[in-house]
Protein backbone atom coordinates (compact mmCIF):
# COMPACT_ATOMS: atom_id res chain seq x y z
CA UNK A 1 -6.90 -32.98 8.14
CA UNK A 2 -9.18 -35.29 6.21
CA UNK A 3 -12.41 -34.36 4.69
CA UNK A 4 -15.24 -36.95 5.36
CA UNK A 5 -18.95 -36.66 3.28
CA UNK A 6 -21.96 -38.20 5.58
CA UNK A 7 -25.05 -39.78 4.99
CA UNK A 8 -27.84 -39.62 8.32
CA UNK A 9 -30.91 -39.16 9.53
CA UNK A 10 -31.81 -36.39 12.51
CA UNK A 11 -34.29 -36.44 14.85
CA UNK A 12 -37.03 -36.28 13.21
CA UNK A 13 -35.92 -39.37 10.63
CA UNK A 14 -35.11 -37.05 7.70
CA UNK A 15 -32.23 -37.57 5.73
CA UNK A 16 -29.48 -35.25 5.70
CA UNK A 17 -26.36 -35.02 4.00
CA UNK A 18 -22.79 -32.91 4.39
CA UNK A 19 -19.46 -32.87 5.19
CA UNK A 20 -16.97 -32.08 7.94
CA UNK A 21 -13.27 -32.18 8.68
CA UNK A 22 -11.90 -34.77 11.33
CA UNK A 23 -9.29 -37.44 11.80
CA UNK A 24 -11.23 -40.38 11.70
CA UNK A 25 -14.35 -41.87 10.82
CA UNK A 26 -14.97 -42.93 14.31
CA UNK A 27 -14.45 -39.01 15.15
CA UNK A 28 -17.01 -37.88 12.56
CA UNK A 29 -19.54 -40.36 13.95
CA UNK A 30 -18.56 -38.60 17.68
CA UNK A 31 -19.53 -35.26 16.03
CA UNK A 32 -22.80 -36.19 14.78
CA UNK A 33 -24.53 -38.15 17.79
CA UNK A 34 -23.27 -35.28 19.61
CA UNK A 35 -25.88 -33.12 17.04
CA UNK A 36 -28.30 -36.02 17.59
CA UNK A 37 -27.79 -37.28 13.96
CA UNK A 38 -27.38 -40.72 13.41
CA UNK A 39 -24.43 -41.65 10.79
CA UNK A 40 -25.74 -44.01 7.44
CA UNK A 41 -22.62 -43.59 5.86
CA UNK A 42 -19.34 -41.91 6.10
CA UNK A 43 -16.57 -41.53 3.33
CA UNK A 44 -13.36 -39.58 2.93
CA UNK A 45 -13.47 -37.81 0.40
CA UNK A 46 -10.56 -38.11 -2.26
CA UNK A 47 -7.52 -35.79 -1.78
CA UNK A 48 -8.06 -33.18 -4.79
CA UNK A 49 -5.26 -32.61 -7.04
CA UNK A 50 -5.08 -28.80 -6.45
CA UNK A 51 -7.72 -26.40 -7.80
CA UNK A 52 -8.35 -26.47 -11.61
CA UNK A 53 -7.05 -24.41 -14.54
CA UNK A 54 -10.86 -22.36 -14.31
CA UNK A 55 -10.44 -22.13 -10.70
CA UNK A 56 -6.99 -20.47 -10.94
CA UNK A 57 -8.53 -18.23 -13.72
CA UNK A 58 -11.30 -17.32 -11.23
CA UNK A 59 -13.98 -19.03 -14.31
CA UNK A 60 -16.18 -20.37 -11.48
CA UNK A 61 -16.87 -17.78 -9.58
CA UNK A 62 -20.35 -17.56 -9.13
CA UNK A 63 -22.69 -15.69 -11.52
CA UNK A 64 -25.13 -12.97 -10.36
CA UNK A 65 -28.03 -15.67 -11.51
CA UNK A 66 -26.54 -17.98 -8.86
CA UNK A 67 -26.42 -15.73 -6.18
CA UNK A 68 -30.32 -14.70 -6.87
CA UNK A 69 -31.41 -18.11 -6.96
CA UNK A 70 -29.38 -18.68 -3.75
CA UNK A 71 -31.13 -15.73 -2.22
CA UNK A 72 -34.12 -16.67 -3.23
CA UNK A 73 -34.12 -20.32 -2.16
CA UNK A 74 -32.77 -18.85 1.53
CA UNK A 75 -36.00 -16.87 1.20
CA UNK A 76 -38.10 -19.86 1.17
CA UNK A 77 -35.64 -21.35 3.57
CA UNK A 78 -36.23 -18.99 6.54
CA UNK A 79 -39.56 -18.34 5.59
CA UNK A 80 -40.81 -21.70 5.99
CA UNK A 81 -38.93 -22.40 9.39
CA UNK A 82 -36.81 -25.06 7.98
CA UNK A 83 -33.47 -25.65 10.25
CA UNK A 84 -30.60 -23.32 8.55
CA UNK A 85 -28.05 -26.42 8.37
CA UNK A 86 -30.52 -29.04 6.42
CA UNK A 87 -32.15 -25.93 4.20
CA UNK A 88 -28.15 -25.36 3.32
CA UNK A 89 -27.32 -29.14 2.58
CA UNK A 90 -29.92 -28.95 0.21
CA UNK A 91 -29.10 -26.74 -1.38
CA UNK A 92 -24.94 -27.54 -1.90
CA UNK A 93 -26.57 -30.61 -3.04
CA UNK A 94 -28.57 -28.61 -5.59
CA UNK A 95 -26.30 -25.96 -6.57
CA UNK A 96 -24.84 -26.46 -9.90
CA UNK A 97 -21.41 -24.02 -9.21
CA UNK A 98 -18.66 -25.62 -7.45
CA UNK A 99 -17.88 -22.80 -6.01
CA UNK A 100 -20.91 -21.60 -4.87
CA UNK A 101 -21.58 -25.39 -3.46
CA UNK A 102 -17.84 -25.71 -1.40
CA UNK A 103 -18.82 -21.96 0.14
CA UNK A 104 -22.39 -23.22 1.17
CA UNK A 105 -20.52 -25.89 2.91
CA UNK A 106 -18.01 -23.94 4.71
CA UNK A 107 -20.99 -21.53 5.72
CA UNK A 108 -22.57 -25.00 7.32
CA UNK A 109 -19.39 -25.93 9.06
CA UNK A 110 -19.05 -22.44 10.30
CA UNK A 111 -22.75 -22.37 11.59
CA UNK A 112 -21.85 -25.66 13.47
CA UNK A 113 -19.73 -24.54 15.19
CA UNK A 114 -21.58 -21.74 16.57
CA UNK A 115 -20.56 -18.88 14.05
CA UNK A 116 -23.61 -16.34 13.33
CA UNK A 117 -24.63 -16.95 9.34
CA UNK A 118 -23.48 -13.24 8.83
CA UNK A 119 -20.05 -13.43 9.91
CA UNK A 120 -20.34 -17.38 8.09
CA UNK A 121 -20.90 -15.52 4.68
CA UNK A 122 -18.23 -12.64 5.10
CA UNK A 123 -15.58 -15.53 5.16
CA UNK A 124 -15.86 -15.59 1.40
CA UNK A 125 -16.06 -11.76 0.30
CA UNK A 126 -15.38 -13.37 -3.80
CA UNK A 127 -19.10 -14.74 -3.50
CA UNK A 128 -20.87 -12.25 -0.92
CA UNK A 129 -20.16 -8.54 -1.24
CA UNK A 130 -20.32 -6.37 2.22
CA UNK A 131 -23.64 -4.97 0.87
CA UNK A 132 -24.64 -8.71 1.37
CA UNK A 133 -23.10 -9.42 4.51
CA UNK A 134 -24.69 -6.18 5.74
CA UNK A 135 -27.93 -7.02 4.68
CA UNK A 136 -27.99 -10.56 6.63
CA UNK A 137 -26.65 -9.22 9.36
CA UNK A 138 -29.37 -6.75 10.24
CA UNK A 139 -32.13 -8.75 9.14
CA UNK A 140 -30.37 -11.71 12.17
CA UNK A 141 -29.92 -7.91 14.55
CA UNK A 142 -33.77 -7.34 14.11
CA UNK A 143 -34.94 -11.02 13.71
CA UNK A 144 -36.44 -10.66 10.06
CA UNK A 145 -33.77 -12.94 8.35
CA UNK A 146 -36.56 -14.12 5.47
CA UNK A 147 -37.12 -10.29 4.45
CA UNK A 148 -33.62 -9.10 4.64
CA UNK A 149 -33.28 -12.13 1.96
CA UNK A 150 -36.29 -10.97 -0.23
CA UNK A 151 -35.18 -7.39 -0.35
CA UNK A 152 -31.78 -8.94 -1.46
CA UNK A 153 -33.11 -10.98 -3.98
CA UNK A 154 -35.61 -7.96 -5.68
CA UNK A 155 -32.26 -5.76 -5.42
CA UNK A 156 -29.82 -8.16 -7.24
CA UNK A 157 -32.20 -9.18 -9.94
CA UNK A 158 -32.43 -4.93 -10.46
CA UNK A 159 -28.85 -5.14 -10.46
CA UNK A 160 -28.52 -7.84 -12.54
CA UNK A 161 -30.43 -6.15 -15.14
CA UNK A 162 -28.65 -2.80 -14.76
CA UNK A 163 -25.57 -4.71 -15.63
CA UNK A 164 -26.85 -6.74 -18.53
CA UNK A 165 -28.20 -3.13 -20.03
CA UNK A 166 -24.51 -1.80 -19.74
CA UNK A 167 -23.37 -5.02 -21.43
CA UNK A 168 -25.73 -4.75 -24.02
CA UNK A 169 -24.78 -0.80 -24.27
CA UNK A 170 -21.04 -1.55 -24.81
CA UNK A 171 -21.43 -5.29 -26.85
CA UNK A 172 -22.43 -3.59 -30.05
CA UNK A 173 -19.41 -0.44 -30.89
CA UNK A 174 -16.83 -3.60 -29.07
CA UNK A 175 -17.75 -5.81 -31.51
CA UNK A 176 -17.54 -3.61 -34.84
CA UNK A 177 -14.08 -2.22 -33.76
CA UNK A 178 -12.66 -6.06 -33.64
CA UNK A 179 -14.45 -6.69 -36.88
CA UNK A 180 -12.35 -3.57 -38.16
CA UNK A 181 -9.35 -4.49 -36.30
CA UNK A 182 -9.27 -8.06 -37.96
CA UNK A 183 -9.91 -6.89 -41.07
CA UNK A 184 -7.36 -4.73 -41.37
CA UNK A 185 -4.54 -7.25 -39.94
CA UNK A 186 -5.95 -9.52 -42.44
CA UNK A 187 -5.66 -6.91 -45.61
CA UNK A 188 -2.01 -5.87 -43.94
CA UNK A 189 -1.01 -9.22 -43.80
CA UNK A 190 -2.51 -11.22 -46.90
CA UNK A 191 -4.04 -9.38 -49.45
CA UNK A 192 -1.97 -5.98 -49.88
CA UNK A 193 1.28 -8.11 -50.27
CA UNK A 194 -0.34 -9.58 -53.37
CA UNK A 195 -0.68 -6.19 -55.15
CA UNK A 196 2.90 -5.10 -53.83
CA UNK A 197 4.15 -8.28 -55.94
CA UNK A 198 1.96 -7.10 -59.02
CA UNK A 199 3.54 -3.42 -58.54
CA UNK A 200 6.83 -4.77 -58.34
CA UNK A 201 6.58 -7.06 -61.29
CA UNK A 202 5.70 -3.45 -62.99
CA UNK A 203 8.24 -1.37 -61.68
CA UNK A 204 6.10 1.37 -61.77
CA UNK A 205 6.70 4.83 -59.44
CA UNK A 206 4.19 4.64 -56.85
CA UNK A 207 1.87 7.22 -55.03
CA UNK A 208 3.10 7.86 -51.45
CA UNK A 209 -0.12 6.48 -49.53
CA UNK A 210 0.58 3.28 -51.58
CA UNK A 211 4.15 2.79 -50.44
CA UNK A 212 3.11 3.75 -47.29
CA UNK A 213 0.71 0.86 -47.34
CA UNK A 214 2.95 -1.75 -48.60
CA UNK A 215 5.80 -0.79 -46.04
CA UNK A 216 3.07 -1.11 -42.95
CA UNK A 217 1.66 -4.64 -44.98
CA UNK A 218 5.65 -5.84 -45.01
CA UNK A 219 5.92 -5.07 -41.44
CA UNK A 220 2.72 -7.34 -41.04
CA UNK A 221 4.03 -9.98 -43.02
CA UNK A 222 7.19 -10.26 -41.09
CA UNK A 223 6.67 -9.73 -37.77
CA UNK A 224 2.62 -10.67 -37.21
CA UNK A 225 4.17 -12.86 -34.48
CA UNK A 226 5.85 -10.13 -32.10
CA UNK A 227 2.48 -8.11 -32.81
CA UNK A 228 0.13 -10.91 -31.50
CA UNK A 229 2.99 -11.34 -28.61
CA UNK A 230 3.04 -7.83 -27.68
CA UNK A 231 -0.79 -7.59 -28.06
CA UNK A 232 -0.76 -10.05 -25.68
CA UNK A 233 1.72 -8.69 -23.59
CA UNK A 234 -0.43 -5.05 -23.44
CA UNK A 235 -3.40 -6.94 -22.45
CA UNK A 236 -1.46 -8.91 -19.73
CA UNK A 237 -0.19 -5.69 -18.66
CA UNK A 238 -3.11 -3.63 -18.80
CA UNK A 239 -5.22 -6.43 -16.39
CA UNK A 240 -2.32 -6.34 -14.12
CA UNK A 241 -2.11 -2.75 -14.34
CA UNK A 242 -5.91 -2.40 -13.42
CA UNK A 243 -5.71 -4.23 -10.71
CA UNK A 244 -3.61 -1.88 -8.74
CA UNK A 245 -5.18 0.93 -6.71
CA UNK A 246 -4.18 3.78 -8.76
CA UNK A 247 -4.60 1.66 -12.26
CA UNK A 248 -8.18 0.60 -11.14
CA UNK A 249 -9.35 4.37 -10.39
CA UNK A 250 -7.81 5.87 -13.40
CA UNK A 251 -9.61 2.72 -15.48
CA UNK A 252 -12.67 3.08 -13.80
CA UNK A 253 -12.72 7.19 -14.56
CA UNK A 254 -11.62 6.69 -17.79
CA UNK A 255 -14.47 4.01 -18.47
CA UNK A 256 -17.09 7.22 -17.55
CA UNK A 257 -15.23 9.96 -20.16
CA UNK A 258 -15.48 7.43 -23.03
CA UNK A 259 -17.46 9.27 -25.83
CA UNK A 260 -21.72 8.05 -25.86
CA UNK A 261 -21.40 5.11 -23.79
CA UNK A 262 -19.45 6.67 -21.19
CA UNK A 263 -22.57 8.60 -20.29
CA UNK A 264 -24.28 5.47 -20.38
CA UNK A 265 -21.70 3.58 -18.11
CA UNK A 266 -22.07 6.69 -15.60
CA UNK A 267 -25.71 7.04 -15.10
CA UNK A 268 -25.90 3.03 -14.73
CA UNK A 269 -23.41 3.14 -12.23
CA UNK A 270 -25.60 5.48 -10.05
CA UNK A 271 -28.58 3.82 -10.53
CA UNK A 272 -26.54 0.92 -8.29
CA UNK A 273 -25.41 3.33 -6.00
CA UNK A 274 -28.78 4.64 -5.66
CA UNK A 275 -30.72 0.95 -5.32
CA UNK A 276 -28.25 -0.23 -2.67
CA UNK A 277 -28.46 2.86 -0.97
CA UNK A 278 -32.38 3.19 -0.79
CA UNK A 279 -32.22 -1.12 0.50
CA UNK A 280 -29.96 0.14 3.31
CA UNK A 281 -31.70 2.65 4.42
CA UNK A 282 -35.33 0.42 3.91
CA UNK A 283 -33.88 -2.66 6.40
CA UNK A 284 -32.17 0.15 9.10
CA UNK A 285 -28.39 -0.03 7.86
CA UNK A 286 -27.05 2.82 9.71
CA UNK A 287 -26.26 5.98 6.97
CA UNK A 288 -22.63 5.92 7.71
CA UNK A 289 -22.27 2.08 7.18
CA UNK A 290 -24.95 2.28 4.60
CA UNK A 291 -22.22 4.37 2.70
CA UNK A 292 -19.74 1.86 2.94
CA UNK A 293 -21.37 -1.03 1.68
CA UNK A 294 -22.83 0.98 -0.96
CA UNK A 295 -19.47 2.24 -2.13
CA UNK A 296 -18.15 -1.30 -2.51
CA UNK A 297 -21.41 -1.81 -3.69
CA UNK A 298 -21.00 -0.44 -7.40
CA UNK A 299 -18.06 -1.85 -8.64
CA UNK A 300 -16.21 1.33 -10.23
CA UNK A 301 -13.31 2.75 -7.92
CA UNK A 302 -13.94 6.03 -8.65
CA UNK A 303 -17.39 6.57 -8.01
CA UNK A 304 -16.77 4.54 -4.76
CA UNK A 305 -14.20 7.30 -4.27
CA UNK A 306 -16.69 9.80 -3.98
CA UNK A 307 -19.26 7.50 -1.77
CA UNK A 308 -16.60 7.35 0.33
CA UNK A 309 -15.96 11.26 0.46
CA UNK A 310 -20.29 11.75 0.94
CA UNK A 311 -19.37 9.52 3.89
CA UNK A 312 -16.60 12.02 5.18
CA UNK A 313 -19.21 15.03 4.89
CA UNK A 314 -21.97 12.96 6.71
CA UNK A 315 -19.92 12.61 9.43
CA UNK A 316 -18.84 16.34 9.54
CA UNK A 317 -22.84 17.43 10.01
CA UNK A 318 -23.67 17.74 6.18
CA UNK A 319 -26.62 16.63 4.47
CA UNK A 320 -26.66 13.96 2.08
CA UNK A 321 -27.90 16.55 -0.48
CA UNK A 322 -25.27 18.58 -0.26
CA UNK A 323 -22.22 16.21 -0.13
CA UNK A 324 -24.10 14.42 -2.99
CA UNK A 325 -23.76 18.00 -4.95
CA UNK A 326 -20.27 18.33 -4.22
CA UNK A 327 -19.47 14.77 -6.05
CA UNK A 328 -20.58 16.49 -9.53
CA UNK A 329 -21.93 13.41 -10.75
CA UNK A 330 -25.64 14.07 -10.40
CA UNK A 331 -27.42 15.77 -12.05
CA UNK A 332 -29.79 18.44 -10.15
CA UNK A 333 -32.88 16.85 -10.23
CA UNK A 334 -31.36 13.74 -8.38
CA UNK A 335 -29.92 16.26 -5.68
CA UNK A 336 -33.41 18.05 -5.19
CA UNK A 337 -34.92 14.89 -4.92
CA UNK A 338 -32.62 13.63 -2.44
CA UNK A 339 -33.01 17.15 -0.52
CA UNK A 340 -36.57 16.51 -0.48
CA UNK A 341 -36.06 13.32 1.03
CA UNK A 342 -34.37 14.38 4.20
CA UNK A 343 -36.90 17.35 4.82
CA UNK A 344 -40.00 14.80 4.50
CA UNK A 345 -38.56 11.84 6.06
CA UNK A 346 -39.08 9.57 2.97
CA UNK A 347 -35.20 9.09 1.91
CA UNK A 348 -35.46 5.67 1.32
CA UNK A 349 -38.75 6.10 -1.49
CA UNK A 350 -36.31 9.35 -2.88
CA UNK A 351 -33.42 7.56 -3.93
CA UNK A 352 -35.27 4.55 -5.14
CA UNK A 353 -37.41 6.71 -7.31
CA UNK A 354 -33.77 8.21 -8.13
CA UNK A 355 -33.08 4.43 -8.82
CA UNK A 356 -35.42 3.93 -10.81
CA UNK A 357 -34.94 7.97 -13.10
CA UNK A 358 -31.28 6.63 -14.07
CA UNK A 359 -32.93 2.79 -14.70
CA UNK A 360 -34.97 4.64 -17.37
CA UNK A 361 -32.35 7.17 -19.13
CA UNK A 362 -30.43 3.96 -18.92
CA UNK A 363 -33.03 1.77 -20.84
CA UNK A 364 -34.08 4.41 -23.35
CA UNK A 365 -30.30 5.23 -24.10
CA UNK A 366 -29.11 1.36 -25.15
CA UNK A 367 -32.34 0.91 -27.17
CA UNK A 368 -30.91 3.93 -29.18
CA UNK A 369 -27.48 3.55 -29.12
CA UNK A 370 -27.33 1.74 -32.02
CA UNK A 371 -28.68 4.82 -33.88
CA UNK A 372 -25.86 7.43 -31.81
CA UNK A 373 -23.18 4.54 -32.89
CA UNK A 374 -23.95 3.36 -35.92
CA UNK A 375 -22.83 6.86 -37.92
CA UNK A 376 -19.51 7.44 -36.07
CA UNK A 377 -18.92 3.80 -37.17
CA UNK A 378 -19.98 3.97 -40.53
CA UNK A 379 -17.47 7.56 -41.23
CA UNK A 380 -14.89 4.90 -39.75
CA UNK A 381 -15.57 2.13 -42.26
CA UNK A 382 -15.80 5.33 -45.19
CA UNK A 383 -12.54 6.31 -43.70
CA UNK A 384 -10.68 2.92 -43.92
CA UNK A 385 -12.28 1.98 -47.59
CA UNK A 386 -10.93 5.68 -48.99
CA UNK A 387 -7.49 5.27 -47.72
CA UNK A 388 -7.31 1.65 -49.36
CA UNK A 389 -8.90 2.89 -52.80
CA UNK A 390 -6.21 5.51 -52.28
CA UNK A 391 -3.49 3.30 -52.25
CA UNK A 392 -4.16 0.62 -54.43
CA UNK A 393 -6.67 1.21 -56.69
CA UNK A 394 -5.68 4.66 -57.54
CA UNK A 395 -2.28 3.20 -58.91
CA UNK A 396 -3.82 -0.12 -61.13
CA UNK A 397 -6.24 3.03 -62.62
CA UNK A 398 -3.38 4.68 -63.37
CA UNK A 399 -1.12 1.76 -64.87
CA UNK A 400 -4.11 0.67 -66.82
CA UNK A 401 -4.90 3.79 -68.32
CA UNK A 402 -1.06 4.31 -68.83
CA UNK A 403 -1.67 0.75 -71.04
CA UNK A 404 -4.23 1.96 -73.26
CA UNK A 405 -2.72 5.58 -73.54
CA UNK A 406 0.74 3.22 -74.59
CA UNK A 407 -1.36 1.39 -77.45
């Protein structure tokens, strides 16, 4: 069916804009004196040509900074009492991500046609997680839509800067092992070849780590091509790989064992589970939904996996403390704290100051990890430089002091 955009004027004279589906204009004009709008101007919009390379890579989804400023701008929305529909055609009209801007649309066309705004946003679960949906759909339940969207927007900026720390905590030891993995396809496959042409050209006998060396830098030479293919092939592989149930939870484990940052990685990841937890539990998410929209909440299967199994013990009659315990991934302070949560009443103000214990660690751990890295990585680089002294210096010292000895 086509798409038509709209230009008109409601009620009150103010100028509204949006779009809708129908098979004429004369239909979309029906639509919209039926709302009591008054049509300016309707257009169909061009037929698109099929979603673009980006959008088939999934490059415009939505970035955490959009979906703060949109939950901050529905804030001020439902705060101020302006009419859902024209607060959202604003703001597609404002919104700088496609994306973001078709879904706001969609939400409107949903909400015209008498859909609840909750149920609107959990049409698109690639721009609003559960822990979203949840969150709007208690604060429509207990008619305080304008703080459910506050307490999201304080929790995603939190989140937000959880993830950027974990970023940050992983950029630095990423970046060094590329710089060492190009440099070494670069010595394999340009400069060693020149000294194997000065050794042959000598036809001297050579040390063993040297022929090594020049056998691995001929292999470069010859096939670089099928190792950039099956590079590329691995990596292919590997995202496919991850994105099947068991390849995603043994990735996601394996993410948490990795030596110093793995630690990191952990301790961040509970400091989400921990925030979205203490928000449910602060706007009256029941605990045993609270669990499930805090396990799809912080984005690592495995520690989801054992949400999910705190959710089983719930149910059974156990305490959070104690199914918490059972997970092994806190550490005992967090589980006394949580245990002294559910004897005072306070869990919510326990597990955000639990929040905000792993926020810390998590801080003071990337502005250090440069000094936990940095060694490791420098006995690498030693490593590397010994093993190509070893086999190519070692034998021009040798040839050149088998020159002067010849003299």
């Amino acid at each position: 069916m086509p798409r038509f955009e709209y230009t008109a004027r409601d009620r009150s004279g103010s100028r509204v804009t949006g779009a809708v589906e129908a098979g004429s204009v004369d239909a979309v004009a029906g639509q919209l004196f039926d709302q009591g709008i008054t049509p300016i101007d309707i257009q169909q919009r061009a037929r698109s040509q099929g979603p673009s390379l980006r959008r088939r890579l999934g490059m415009d989804k939505p970035s955490g900074d959009d979906i703060v400023m949109f939950s901050r701008q529905m804030y001020t929305l439902t705060r101020s009492g302006v009419p859902l529909i024209r607060g959202l055609s604003h703001l597609a009209e404002s919104t700088r991500n496609p994306v973001l801007s078709e879904t706001i649309r969609a939400v409107m066309m949903d909400l015209e046609s008498g859909r609840e705004l909750s149920g609107s946003l959990a049409r698109h679960p690639r721009v609003f997680s559960p822990l979203y949906v949840a969150m709007v759909r208690v604060g429509e339940e207990s008619g305080r839509l304008e703080e459910a969207f506050e307490r999201l927007t304080r929790y995603l900026e939190r989140e937000r800067d959880t993830v950027r720390q974990i970023k940050q905590a992983t950029r630095y030891p990423t970046i060094v092992l590329v710089a060492i993995a190009l440099a070494i396809f670069i010595l394999m496959t340009y400069v060693i070849p020149v000294f194997a042409g000065v050794f042959e050209r000598l036809d001297a006998e050579l040390p063993l780590m040297t022929r090594i060396l020049i056998g691995v830098s001929n292999f470069f030479a010859a096939y670089w091509w099928a190792i950039l293919l099956a590079a590329g092939g691995a990596w292919y592989g590997l995202r496919q790989w991850r994105q099947t149930e068991n390849g995603a939870l043994r990735w996601d484990r394996g993410k948490l064992k990795m030596p110093i940052v793995g630690d990191i990685l952990l301790r961040g990841t509970l400091a989400r589970f921990a925030r979205a937890f203490s928000m449910s539990q602060r706007s009256g998410v029941p605990i045993l939904q609270a669990m499930n929209v805090t396990a799809a909440a912080v984005d690592n299967v495995w520690i989801s996996r054992k949400v999910l199994g705190m959710r089983e013990g719930i149910e059974h009659g156990e305490s959070l403390s104690r199914t918490a315990q059972r997970t092994e991934v806190f550490t005992p302070l967090v589980i006394q704290m949580i245990g002294v949560g559910e004897e005072s009443g306070r869990l919510d103000e326990m597990v955000d100051e639990v929040a905000d214990f792993y926020e810390r660690e998590v801080d003071y751990d990337v502005q250090n990890l440069g000094s936990l890295v940095e060694p490791i990585l420098t006995i690498g680089v030693a490593i590397l430089v010994f093993l190509l002294a070893l086999g190519i210096f070692l034998p021009m010292w040798d040839l050149g002091s088998a020159a002067l000895g010849g003299r």
